[in-house]
C-alpha atoms as a PDB file:
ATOM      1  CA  UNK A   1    -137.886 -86.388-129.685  1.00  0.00           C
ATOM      2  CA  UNK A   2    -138.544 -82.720-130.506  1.00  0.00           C
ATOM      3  CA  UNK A   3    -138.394 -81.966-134.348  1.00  0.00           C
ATOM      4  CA  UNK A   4    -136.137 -78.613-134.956  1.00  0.00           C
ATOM      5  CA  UNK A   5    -138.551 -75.936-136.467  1.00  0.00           C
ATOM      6  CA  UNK A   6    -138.425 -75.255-139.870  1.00  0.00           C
ATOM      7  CA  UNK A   7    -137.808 -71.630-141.288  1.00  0.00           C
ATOM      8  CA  UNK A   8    -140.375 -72.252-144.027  1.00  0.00           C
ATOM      9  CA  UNK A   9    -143.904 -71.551-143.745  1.00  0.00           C
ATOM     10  CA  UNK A  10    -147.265 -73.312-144.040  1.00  0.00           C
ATOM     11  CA  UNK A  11    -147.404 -77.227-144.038  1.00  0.00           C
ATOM     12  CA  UNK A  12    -144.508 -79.964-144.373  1.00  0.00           C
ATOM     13  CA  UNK A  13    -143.503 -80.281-147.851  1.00  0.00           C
ATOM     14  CA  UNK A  14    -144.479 -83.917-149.626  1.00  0.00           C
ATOM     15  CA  UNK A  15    -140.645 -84.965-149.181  1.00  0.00           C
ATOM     16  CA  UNK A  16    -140.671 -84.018-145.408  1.00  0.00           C
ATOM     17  CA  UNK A  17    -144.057 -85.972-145.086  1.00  0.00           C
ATOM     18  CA  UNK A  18    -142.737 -88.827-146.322  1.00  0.00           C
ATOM     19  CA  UNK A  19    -139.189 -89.376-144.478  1.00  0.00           C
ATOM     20  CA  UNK A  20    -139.863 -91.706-141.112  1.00  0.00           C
ATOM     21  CA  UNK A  21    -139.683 -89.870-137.797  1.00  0.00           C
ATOM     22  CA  UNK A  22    -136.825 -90.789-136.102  1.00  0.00           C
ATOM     23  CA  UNK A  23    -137.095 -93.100-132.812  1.00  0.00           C
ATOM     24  CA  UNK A  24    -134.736 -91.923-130.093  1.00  0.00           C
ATOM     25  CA  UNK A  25    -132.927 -94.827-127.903  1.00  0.00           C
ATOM     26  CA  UNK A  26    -132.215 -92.569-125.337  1.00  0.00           C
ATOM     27  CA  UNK A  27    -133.430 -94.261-121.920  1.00  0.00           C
ATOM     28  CA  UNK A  28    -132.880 -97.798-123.723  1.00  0.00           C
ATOM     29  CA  UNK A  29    -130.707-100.739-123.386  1.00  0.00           C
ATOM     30  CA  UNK A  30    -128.300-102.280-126.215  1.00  0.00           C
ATOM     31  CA  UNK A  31    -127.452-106.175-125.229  1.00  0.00           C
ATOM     32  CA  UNK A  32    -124.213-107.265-127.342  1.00  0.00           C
ATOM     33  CA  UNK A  33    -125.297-110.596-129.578  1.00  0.00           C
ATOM     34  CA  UNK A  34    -123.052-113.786-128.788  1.00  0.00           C
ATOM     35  CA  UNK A  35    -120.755-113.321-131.998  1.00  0.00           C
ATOM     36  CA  UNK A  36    -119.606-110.084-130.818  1.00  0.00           C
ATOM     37  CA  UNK A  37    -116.023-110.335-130.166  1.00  0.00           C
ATOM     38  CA  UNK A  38    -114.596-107.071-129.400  1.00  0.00           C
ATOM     39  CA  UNK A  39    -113.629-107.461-126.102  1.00  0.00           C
ATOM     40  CA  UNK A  40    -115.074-104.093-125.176  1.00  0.00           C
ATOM     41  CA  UNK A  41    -118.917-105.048-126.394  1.00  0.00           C
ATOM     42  CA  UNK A  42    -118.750-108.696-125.942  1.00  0.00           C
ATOM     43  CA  UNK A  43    -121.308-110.043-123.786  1.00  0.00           C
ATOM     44  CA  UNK A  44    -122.113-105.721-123.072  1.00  0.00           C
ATOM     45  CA  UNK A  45    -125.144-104.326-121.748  1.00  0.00           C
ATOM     46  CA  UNK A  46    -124.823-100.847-122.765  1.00  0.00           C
ATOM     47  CA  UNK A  47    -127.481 -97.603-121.248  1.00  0.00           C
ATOM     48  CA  UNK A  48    -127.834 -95.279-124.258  1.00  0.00           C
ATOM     49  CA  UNK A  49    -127.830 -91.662-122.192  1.00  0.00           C
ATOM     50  CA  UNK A  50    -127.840 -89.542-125.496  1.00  0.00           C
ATOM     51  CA  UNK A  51    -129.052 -90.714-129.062  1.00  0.00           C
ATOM     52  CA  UNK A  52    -128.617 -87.746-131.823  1.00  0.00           C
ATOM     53  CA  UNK A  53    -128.270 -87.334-135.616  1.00  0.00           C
ATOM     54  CA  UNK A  54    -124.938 -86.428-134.714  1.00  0.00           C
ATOM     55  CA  UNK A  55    -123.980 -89.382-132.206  1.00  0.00           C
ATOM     56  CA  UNK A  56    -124.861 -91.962-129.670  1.00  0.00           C
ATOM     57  CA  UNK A  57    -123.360 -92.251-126.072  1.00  0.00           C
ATOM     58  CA  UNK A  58    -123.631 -95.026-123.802  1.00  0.00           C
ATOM     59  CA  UNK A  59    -122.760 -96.232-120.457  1.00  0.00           C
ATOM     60  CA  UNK A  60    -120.953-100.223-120.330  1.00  0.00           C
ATOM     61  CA  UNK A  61    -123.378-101.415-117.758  1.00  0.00           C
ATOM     62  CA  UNK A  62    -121.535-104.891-116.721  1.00  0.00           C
ATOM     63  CA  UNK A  63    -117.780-103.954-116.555  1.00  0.00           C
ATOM     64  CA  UNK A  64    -116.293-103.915-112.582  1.00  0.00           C
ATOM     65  CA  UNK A  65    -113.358-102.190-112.326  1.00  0.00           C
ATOM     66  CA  UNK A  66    -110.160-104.065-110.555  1.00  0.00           C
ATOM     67  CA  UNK A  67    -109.115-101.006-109.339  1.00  0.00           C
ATOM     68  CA  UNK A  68    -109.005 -98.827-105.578  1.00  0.00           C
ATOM     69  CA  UNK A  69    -111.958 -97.009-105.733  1.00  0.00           C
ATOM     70  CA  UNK A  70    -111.221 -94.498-102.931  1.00  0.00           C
ATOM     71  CA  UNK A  71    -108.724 -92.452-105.086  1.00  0.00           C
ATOM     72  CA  UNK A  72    -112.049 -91.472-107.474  1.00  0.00           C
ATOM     73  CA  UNK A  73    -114.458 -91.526-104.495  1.00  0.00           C
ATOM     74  CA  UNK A  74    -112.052 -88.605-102.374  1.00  0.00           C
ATOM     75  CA  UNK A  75    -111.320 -86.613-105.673  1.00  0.00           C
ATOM     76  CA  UNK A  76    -114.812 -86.397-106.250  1.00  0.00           C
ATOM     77  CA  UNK A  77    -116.285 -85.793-102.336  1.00  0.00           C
ATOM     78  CA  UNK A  78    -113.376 -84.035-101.116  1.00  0.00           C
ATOM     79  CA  UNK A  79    -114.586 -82.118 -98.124  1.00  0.00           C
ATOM     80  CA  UNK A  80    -117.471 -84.353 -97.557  1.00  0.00           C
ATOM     81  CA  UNK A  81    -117.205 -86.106 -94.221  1.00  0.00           C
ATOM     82  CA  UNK A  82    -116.414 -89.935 -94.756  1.00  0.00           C
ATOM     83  CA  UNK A  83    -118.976 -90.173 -91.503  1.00  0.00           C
ATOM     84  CA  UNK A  84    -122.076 -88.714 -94.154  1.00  0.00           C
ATOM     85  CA  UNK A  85    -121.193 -90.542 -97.236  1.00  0.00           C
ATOM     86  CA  UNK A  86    -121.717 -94.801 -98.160  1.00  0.00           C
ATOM     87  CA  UNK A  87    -118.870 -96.610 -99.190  1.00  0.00           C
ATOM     88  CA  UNK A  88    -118.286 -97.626-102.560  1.00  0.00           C
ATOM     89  CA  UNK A  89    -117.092-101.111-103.115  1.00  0.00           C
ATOM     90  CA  UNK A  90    -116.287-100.393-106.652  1.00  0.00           C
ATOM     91  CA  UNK A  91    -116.653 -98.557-109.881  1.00  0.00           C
ATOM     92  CA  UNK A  92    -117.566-100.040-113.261  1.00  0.00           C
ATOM     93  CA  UNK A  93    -116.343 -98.961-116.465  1.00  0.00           C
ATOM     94  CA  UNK A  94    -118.263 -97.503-118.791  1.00  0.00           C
ATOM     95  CA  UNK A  95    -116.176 -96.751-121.724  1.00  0.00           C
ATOM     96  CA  UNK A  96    -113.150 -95.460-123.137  1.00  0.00           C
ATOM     97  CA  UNK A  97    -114.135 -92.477-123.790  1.00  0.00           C
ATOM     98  CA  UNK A  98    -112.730 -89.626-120.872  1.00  0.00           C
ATOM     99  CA  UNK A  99    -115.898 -88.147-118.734  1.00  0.00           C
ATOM    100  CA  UNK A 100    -117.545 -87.363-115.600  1.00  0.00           C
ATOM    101  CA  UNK A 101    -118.059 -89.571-112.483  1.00  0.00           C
ATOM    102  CA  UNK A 102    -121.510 -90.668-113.169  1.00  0.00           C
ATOM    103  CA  UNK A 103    -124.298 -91.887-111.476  1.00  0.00           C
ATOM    104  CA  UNK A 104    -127.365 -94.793-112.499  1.00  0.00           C
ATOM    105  CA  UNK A 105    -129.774 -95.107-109.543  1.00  0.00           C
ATOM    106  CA  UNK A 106    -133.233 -95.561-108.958  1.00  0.00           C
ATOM    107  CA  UNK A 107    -133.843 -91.863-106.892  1.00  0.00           C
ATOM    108  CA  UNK A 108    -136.298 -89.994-108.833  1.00  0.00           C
ATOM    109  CA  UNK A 109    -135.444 -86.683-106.935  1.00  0.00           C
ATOM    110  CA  UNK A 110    -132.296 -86.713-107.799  1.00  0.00           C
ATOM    111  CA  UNK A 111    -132.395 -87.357-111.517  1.00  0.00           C
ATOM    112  CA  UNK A 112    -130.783 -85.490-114.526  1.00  0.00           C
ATOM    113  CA  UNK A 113    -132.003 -87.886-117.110  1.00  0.00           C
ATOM    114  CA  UNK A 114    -133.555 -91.148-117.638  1.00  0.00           C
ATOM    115  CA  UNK A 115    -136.295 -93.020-118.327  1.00  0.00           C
ATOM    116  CA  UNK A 116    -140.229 -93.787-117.290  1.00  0.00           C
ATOM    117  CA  UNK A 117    -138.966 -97.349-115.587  1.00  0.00           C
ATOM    118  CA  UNK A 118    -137.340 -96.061-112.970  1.00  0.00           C
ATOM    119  CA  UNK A 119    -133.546 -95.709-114.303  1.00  0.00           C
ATOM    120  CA  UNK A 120    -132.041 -92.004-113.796  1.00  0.00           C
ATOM    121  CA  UNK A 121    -128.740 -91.004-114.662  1.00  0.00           C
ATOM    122  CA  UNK A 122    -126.946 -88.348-112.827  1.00  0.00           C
ATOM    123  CA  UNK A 123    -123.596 -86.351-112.703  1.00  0.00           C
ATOM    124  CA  UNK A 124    -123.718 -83.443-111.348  1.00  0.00           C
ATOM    125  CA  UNK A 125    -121.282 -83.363-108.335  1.00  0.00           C
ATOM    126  CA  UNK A 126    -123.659 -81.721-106.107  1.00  0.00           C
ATOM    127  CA  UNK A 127    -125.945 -84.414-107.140  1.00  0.00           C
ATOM    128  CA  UNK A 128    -123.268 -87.222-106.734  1.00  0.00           C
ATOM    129  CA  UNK A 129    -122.834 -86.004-103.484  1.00  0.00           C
ATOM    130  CA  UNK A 130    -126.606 -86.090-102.490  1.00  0.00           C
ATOM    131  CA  UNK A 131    -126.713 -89.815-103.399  1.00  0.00           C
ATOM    132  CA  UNK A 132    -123.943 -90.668-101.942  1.00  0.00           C
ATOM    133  CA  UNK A 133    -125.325 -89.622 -97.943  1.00  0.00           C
ATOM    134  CA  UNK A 134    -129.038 -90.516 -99.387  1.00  0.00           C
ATOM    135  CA  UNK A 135    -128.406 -93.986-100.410  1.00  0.00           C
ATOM    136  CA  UNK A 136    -131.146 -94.972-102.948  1.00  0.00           C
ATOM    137  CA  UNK A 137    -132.158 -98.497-102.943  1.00  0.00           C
ATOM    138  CA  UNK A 138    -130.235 -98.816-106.251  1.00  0.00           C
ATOM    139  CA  UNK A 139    -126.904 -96.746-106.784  1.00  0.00           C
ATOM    140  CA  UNK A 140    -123.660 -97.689-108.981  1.00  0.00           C
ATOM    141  CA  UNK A 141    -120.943 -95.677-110.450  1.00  0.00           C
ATOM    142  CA  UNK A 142    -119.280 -95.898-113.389  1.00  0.00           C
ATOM    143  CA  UNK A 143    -116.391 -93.810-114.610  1.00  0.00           C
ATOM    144  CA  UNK A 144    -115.807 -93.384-118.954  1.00  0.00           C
ATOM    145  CA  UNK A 145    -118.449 -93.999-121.811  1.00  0.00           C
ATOM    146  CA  UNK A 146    -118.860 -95.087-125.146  1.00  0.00           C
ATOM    147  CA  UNK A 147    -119.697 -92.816-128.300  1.00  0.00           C
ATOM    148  CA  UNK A 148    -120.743 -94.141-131.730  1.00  0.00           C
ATOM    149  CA  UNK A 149    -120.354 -91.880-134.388  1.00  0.00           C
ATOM    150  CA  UNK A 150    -123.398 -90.422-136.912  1.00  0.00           C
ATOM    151  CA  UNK A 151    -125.577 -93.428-138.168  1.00  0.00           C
ATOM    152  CA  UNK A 152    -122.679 -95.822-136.874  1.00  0.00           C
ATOM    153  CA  UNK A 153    -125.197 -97.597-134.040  1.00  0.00           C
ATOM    154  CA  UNK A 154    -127.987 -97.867-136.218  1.00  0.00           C
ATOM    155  CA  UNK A 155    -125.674 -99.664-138.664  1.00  0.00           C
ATOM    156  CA  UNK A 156    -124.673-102.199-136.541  1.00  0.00           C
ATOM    157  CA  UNK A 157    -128.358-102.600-135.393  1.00  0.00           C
ATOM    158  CA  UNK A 158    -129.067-103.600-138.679  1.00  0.00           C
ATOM    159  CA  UNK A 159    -126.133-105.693-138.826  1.00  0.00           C
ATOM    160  CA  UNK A 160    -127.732-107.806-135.844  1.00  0.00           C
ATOM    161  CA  UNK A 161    -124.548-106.489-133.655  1.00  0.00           C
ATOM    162  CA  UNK A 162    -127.145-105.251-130.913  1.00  0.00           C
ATOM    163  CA  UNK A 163    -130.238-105.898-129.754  1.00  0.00           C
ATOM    164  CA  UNK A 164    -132.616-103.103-128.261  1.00  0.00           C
ATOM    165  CA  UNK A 165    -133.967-104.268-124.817  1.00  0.00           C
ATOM    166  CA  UNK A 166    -136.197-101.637-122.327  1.00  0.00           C
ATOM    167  CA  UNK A 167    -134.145-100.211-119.304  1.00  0.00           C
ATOM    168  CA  UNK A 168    -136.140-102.116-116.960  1.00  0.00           C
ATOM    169  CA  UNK A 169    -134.658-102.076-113.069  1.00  0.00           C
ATOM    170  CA  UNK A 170    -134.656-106.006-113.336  1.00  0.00           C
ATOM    171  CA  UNK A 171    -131.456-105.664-115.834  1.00  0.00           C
ATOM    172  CA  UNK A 172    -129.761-102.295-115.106  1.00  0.00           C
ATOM    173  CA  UNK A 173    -129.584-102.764-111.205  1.00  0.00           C
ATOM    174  CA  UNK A 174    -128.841-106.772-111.230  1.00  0.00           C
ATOM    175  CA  UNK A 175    -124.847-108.344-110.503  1.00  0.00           C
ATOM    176  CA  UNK A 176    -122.893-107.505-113.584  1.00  0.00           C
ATOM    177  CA  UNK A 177    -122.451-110.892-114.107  1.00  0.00           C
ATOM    178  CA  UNK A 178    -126.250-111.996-114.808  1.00  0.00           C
ATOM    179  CA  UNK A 179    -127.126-108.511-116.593  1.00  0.00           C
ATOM    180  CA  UNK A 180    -126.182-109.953-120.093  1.00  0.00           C
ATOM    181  CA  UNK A 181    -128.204-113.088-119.508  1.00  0.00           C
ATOM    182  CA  UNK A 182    -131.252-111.497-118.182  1.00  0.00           C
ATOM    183  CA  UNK A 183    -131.131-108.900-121.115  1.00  0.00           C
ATOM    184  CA  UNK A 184    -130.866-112.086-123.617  1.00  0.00           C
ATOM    185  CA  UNK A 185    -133.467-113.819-122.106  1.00  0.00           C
ATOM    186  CA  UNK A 186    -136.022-110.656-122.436  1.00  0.00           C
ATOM    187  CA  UNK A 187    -135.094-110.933-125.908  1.00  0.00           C
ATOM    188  CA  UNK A 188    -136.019-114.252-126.433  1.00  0.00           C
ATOM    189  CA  UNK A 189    -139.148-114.296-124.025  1.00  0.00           C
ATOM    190  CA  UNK A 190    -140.092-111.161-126.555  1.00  0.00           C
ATOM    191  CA  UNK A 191    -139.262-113.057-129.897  1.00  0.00           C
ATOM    192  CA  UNK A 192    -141.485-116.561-128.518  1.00  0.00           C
ATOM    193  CA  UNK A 193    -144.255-114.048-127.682  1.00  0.00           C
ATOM    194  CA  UNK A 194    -144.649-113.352-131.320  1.00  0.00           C
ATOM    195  CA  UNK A 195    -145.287-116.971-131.920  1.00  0.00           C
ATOM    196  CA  UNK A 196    -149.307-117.686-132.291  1.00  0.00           C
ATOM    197  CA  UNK A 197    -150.593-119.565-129.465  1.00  0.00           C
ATOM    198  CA  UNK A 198    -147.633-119.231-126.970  1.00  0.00           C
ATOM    199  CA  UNK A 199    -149.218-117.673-124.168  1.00  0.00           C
ATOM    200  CA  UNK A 200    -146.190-117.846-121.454  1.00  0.00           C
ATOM    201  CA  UNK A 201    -142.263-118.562-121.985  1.00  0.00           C
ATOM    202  CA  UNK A 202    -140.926-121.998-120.182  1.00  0.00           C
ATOM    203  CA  UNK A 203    -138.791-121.881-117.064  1.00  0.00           C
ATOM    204  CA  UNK A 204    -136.549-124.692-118.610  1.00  0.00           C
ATOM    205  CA  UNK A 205    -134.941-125.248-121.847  1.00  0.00           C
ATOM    206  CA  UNK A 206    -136.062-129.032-121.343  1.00  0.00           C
ATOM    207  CA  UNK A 207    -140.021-127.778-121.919  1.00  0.00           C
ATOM    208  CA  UNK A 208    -141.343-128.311-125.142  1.00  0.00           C
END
């Protein structure tokens, strides 16, 4: 993350030197912990798009929405031929928060933001459109998003609310209903790889 110049001259002062620079989760996954109630985080896998001093948005990866998709899909390609564009079998939500249509795919062409494993976020609707007729091997759409306020995230970080996970394609583009458990079980295969002498995390709970 870029630091924001300083008007002063000449070198940090000690106090600046000795404040922590600030990690960005931009590009990074938050997996709800099991105790989690609220029914809008429990069992969540949340995409952090934007991380600031100010604020933290985020996009609810595993929430289908029971709804018609095609009044969204004509609002937004209205005056695209039906013939050029792929059909969307749903949207997800991804927060309560009002918002662009918005895009998480795997097409590195057509990116506005994302990460170094192959996750881009786009929403842009000459972009949309693009994807939509281009059909990347990974495309969903999600409608809303999530906003924590300044410092609020990192609170409930500490609080063990969350737990930080890469944006790897193996959890952001799998069915919503095995993204929690496959961000959960990165967690733990991380935590056991901590342990000395474990070399390789067991296929079955039974191993020992």
């Amino acid at each position: 993350m870029n630091r924001i110049p300083s008007n002063n001259a000449g070198s940090p002062s000690q106090d600046d030197a000795s404040k922590p620079e600030r990690v960005s989760l931009a590009g990074c996954l938050l997996a709800a912990n099991l105790d989690v109630s609220d029914p809008l985080f429990a069992k969540g896998v949340c995409l952090i798009v934007e991380h600031s001093d100010q604020a933290t948005v985020g996009i609810m990866l595993n929430r289908p929405l029971a709804i018609d998709p095609n009044p969204f899909w004509e609002s937004l390609f209205q005056g695209l031929p039906s013939g050029e564009r792929t059909a969307v079998d749903h949207f997800n939500f991804g927060g309560p928060q009002n918002g662009p249509i918005v895009a998480i795919h795997s097409d590195s062409k057509l990116a506005e933001g994302g990460n170094s494993q192959g996750i881009y976020v786009s929403a842009q609707v000459e972009t949309l459109q693009k994807l939509a007729t281009t059909s990347p091997e990974h495309l969903r759409w999600f409608i809303g998003h999530a906003v924590w306020g300044r410092s609020q995230l990192e609170h409930e970080i500490v609080d063990g609310k969350w737990f930080v996970v890469p944006a790897i394609p193996q959890i952001v583009f799998a069915d919503e209903a095995q993204m929690w458990p496959e961000a959960i079980r990165f967690v733990g295969k991380s935590v056991i790889a901590t342990f000395p002498g474990v070399d390789h995390f067991p296929t079955s709970a039974l191993a020992n």
